[in-house]
PDB file of N, CA and C in Angstrom:
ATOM      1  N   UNK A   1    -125.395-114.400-122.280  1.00  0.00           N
ATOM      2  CA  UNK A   1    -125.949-113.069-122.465  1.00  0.00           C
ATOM      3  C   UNK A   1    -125.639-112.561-123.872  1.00  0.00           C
ATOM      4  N   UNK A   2    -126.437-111.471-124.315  1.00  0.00           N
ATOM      5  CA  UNK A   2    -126.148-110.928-125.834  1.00  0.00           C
ATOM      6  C   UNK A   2    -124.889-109.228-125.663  1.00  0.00           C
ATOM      7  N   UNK A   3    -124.149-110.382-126.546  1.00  0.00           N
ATOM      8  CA  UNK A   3    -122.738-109.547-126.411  1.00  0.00           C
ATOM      9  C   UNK A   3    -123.460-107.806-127.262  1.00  0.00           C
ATOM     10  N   UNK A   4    -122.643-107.216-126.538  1.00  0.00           N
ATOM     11  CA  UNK A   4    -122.462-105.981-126.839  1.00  0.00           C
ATOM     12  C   UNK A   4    -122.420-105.451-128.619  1.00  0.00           C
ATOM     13  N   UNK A   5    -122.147-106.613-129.179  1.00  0.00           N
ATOM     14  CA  UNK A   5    -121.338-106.122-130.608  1.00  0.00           C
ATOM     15  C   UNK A   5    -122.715-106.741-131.083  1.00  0.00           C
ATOM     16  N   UNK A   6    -123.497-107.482-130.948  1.00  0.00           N
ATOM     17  CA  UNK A   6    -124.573-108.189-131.674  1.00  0.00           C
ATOM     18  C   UNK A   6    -125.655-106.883-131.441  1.00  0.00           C
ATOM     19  N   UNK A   7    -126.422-106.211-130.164  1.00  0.00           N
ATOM     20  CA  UNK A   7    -126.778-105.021-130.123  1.00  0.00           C
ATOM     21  C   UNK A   7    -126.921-104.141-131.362  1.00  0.00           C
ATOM     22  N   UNK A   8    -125.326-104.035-131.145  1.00  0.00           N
ATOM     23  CA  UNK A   8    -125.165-102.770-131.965  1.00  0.00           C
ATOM     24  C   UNK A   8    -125.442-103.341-133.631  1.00  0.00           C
ATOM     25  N   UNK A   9    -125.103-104.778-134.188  1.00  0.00           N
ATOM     26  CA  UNK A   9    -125.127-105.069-134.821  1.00  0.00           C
ATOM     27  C   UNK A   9    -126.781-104.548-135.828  1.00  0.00           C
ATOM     28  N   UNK A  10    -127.876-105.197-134.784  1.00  0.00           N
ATOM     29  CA  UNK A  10    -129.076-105.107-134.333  1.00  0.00           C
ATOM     30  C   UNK A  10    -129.580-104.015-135.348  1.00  0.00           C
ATOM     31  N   UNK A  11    -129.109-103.473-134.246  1.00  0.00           N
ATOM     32  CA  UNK A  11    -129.693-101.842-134.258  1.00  0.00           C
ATOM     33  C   UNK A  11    -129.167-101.202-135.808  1.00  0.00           C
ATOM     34  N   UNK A  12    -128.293-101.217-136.015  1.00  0.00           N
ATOM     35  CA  UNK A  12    -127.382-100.531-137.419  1.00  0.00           C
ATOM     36  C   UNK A  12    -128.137-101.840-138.795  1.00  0.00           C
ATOM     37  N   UNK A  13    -129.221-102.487-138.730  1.00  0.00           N
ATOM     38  CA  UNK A  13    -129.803-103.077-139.765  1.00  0.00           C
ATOM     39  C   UNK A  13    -130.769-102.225-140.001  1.00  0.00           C
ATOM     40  N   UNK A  14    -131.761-101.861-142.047  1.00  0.00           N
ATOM     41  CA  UNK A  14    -132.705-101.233-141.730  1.00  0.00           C
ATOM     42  C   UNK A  14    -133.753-102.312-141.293  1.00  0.00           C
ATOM     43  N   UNK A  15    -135.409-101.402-140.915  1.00  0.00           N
ATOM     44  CA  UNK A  15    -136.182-102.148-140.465  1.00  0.00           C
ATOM     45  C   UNK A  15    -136.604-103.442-140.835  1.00  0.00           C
ATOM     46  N   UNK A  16    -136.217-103.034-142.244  1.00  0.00           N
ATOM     47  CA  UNK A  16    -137.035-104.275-143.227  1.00  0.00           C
ATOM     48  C   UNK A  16    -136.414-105.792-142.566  1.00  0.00           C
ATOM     49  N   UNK A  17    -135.581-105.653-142.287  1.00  0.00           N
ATOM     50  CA  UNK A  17    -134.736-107.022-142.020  1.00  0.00           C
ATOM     51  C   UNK A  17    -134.699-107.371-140.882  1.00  0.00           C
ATOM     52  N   UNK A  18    -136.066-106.802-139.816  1.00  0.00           N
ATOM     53  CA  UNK A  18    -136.129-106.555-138.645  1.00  0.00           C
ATOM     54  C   UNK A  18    -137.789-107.916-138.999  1.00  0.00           C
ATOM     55  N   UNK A  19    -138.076-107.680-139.814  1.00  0.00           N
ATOM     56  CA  UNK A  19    -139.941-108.269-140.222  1.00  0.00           C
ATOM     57  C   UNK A  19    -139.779-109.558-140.089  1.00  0.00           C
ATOM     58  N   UNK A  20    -141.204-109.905-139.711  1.00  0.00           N
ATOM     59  CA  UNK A  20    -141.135-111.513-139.579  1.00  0.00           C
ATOM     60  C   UNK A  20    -141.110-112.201-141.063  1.00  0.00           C
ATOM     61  N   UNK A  21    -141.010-111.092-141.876  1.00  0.00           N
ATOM     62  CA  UNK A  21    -140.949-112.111-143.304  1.00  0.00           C
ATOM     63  C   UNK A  21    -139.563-112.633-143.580  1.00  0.00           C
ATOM     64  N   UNK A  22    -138.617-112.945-142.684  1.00  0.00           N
ATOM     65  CA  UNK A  22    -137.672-112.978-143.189  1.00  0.00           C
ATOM     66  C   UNK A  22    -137.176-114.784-142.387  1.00  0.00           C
ATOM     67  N   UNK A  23    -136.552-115.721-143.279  1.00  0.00           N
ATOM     68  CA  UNK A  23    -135.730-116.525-142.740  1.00  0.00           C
ATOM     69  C   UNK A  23    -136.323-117.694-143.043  1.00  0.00           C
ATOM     70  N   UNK A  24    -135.633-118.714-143.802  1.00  0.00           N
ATOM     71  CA  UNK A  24    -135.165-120.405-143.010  1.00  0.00           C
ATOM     72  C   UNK A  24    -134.735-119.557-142.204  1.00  0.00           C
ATOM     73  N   UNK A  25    -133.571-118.809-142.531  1.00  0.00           N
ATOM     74  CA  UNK A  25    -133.642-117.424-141.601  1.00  0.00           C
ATOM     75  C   UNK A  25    -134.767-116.693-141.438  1.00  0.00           C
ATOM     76  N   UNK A  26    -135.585-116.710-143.045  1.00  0.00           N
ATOM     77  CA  UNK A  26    -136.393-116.157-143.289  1.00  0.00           C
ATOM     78  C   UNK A  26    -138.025-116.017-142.707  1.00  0.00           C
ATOM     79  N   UNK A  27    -137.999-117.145-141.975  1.00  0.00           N
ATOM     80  CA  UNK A  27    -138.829-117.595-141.314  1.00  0.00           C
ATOM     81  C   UNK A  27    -138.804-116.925-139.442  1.00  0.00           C
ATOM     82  N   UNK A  28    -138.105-116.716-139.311  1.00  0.00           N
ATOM     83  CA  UNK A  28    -137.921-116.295-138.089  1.00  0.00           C
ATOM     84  C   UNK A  28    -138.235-114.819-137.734  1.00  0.00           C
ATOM     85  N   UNK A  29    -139.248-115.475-136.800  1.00  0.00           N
ATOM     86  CA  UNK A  29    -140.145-114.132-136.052  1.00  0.00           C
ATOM     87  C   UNK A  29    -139.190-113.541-134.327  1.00  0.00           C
ATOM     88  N   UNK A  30    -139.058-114.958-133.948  1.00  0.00           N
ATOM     89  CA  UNK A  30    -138.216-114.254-132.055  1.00  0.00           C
ATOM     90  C   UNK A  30    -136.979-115.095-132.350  1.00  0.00           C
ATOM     91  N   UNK A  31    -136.101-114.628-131.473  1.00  0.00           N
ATOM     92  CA  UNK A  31    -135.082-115.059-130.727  1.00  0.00           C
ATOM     93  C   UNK A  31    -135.286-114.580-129.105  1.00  0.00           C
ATOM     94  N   UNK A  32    -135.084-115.536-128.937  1.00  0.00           N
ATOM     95  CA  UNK A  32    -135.312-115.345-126.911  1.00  0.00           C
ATOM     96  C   UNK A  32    -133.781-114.841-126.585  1.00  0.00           C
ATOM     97  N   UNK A  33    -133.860-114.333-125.655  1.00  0.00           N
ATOM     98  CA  UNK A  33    -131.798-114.287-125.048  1.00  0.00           C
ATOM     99  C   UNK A  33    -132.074-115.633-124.337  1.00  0.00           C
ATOM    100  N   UNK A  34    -131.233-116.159-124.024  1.00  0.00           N
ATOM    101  CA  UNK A  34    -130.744-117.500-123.334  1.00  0.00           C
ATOM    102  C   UNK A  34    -131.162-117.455-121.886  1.00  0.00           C
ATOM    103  N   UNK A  35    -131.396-118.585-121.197  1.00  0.00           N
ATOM    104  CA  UNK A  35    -131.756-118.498-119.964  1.00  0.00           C
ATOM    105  C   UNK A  35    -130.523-119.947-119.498  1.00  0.00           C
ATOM    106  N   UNK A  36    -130.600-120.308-118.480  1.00  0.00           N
ATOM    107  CA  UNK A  36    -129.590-121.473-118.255  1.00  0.00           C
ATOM    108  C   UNK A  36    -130.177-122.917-118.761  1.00  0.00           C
ATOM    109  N   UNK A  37    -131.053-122.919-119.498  1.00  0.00           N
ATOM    110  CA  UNK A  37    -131.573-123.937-120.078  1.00  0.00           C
ATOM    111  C   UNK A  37    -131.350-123.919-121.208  1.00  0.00           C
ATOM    112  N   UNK A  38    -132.081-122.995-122.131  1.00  0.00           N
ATOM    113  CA  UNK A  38    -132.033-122.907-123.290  1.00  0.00           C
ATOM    114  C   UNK A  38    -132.274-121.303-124.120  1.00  0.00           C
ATOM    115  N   UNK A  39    -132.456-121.282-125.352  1.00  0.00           N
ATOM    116  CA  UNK A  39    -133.401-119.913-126.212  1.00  0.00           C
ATOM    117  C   UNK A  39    -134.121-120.892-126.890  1.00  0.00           C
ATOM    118  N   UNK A  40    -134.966-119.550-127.229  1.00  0.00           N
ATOM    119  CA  UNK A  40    -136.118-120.226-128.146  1.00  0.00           C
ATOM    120  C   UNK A  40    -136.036-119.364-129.730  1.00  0.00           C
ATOM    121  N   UNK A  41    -136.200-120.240-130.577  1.00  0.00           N
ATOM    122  CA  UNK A  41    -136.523-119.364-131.786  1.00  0.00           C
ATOM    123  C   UNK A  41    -137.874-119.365-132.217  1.00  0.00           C
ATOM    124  N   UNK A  42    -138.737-118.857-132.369  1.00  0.00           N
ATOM    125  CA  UNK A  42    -140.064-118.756-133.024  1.00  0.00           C
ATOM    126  C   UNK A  42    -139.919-118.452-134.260  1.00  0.00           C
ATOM    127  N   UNK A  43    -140.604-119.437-134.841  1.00  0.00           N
ATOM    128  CA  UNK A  43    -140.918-119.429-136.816  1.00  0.00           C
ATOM    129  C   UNK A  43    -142.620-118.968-136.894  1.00  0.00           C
ATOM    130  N   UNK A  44    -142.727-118.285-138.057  1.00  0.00           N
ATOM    131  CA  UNK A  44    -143.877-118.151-138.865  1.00  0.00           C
ATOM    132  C   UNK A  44    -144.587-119.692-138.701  1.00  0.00           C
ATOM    133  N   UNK A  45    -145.669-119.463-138.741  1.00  0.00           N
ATOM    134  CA  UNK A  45    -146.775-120.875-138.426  1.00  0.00           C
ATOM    135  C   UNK A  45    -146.853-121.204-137.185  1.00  0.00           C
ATOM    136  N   UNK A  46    -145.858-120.735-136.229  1.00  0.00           N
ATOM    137  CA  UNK A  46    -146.201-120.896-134.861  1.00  0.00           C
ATOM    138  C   UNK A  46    -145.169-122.280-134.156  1.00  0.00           C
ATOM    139  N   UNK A  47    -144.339-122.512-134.999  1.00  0.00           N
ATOM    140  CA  UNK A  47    -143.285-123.813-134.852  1.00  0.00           C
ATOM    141  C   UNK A  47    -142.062-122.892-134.139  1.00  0.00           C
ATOM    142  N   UNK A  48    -141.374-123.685-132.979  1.00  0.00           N
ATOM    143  CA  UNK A  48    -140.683-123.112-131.893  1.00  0.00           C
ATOM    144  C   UNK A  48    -139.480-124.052-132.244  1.00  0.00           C
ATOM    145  N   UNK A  49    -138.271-123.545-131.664  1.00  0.00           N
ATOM    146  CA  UNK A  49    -137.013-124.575-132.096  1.00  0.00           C
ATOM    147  C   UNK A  49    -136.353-123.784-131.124  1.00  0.00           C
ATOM    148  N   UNK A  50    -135.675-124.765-130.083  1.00  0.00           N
ATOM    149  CA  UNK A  50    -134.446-124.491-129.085  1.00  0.00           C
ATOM    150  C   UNK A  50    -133.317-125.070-129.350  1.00  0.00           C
ATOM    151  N   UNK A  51    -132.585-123.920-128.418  1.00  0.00           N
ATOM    152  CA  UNK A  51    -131.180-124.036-128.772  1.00  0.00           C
ATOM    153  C   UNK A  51    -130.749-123.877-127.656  1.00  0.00           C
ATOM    154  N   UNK A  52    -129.501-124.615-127.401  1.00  0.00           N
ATOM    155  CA  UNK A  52    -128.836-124.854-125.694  1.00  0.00           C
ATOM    156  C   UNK A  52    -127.938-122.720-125.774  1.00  0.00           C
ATOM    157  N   UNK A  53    -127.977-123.067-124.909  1.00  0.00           N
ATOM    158  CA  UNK A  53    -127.410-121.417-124.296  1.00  0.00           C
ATOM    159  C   UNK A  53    -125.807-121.052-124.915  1.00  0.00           C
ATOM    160  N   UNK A  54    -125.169-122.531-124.649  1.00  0.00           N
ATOM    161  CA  UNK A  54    -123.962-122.219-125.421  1.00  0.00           C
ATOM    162  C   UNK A  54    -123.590-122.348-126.992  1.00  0.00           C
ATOM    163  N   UNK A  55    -125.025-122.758-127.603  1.00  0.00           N
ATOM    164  CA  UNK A  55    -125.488-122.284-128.934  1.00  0.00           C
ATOM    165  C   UNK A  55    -125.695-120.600-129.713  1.00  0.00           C
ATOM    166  N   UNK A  56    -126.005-120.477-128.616  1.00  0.00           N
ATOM    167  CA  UNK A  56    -126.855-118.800-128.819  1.00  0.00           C
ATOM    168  C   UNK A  56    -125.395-117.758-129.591  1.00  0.00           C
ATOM    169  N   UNK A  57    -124.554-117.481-129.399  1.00  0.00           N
ATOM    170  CA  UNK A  57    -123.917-116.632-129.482  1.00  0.00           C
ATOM    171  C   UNK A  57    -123.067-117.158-130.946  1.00  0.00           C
ATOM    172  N   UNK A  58    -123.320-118.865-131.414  1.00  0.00           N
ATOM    173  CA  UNK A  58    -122.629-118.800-132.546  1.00  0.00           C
ATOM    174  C   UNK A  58    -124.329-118.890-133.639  1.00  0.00           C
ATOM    175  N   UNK A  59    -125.210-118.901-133.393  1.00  0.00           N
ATOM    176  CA  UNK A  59    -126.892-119.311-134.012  1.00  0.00           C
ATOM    177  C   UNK A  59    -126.576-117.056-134.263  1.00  0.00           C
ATOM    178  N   UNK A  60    -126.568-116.469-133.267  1.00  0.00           N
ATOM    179  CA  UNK A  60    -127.031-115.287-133.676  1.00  0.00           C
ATOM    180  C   UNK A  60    -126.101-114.460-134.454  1.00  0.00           C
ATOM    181  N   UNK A  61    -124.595-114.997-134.552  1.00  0.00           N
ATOM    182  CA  UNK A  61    -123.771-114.553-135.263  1.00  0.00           C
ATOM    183  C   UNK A  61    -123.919-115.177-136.768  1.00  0.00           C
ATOM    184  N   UNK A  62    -124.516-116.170-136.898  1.00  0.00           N
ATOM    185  CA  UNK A  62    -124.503-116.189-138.270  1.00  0.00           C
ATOM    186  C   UNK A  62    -125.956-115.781-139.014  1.00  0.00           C
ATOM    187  N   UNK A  63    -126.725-115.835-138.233  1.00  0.00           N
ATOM    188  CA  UNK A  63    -127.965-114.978-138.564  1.00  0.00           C
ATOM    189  C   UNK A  63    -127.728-113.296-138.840  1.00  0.00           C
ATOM    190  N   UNK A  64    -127.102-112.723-138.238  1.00  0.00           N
ATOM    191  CA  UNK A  64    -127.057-111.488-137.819  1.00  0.00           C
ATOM    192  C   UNK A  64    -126.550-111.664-139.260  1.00  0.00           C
ATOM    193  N   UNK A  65    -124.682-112.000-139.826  1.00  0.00           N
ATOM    194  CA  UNK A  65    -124.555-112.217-141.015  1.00  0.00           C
ATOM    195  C   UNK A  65    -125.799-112.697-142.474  1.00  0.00           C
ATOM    196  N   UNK A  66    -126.384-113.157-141.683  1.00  0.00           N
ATOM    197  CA  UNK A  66    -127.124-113.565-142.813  1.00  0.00           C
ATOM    198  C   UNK A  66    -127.999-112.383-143.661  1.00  0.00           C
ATOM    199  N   UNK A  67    -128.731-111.453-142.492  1.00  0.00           N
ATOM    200  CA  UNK A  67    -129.358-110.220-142.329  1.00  0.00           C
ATOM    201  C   UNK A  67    -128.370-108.998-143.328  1.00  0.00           C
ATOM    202  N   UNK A  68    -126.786-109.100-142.387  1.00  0.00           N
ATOM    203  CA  UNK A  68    -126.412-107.781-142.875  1.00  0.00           C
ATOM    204  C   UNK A  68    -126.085-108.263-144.739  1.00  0.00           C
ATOM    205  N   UNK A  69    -126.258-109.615-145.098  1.00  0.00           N
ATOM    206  CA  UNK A  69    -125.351-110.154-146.496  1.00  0.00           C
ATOM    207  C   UNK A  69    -126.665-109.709-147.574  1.00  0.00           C
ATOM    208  N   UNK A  70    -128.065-109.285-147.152  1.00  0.00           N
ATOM    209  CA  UNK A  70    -129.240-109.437-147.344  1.00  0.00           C
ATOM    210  C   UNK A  70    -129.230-107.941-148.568  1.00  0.00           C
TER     211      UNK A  70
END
């Protein structure tokens, strides 16, 4: 599940860094929350990339960093 501190993390970015223009990071349009299988990340062009569930919480912590370093 998406910890409490990533949320807030979230939320306290401005919008801009919210846009799909953004990501190698920059590229990244979704993050799914985790299901017992997997998440999904969606990229610009329509290219999908999963990540096992017990991925998710260290993939969105360094993204989230990546966002607030921006």
């Amino acid at each position: 599940m998406i910890k409490q501190s990533h949320l807030e993390r979230i939320k306290a970015l401005p919008d801009v860094f919210m846009l799909a223009s953004l990501v190698q990071f920059k590229y990244i349009q979704t993050i799914s929350t985790p299901n017992d299988t997997n998440f999904k990340v969606g990229l610009a062009g329509g290219h999908e990339v999963f990540g096992k569930p017990e991925q998710y919480n260290a993939f969105i912590d360094k993204y989230l960093t990546w966002l607030e370093m921006r």
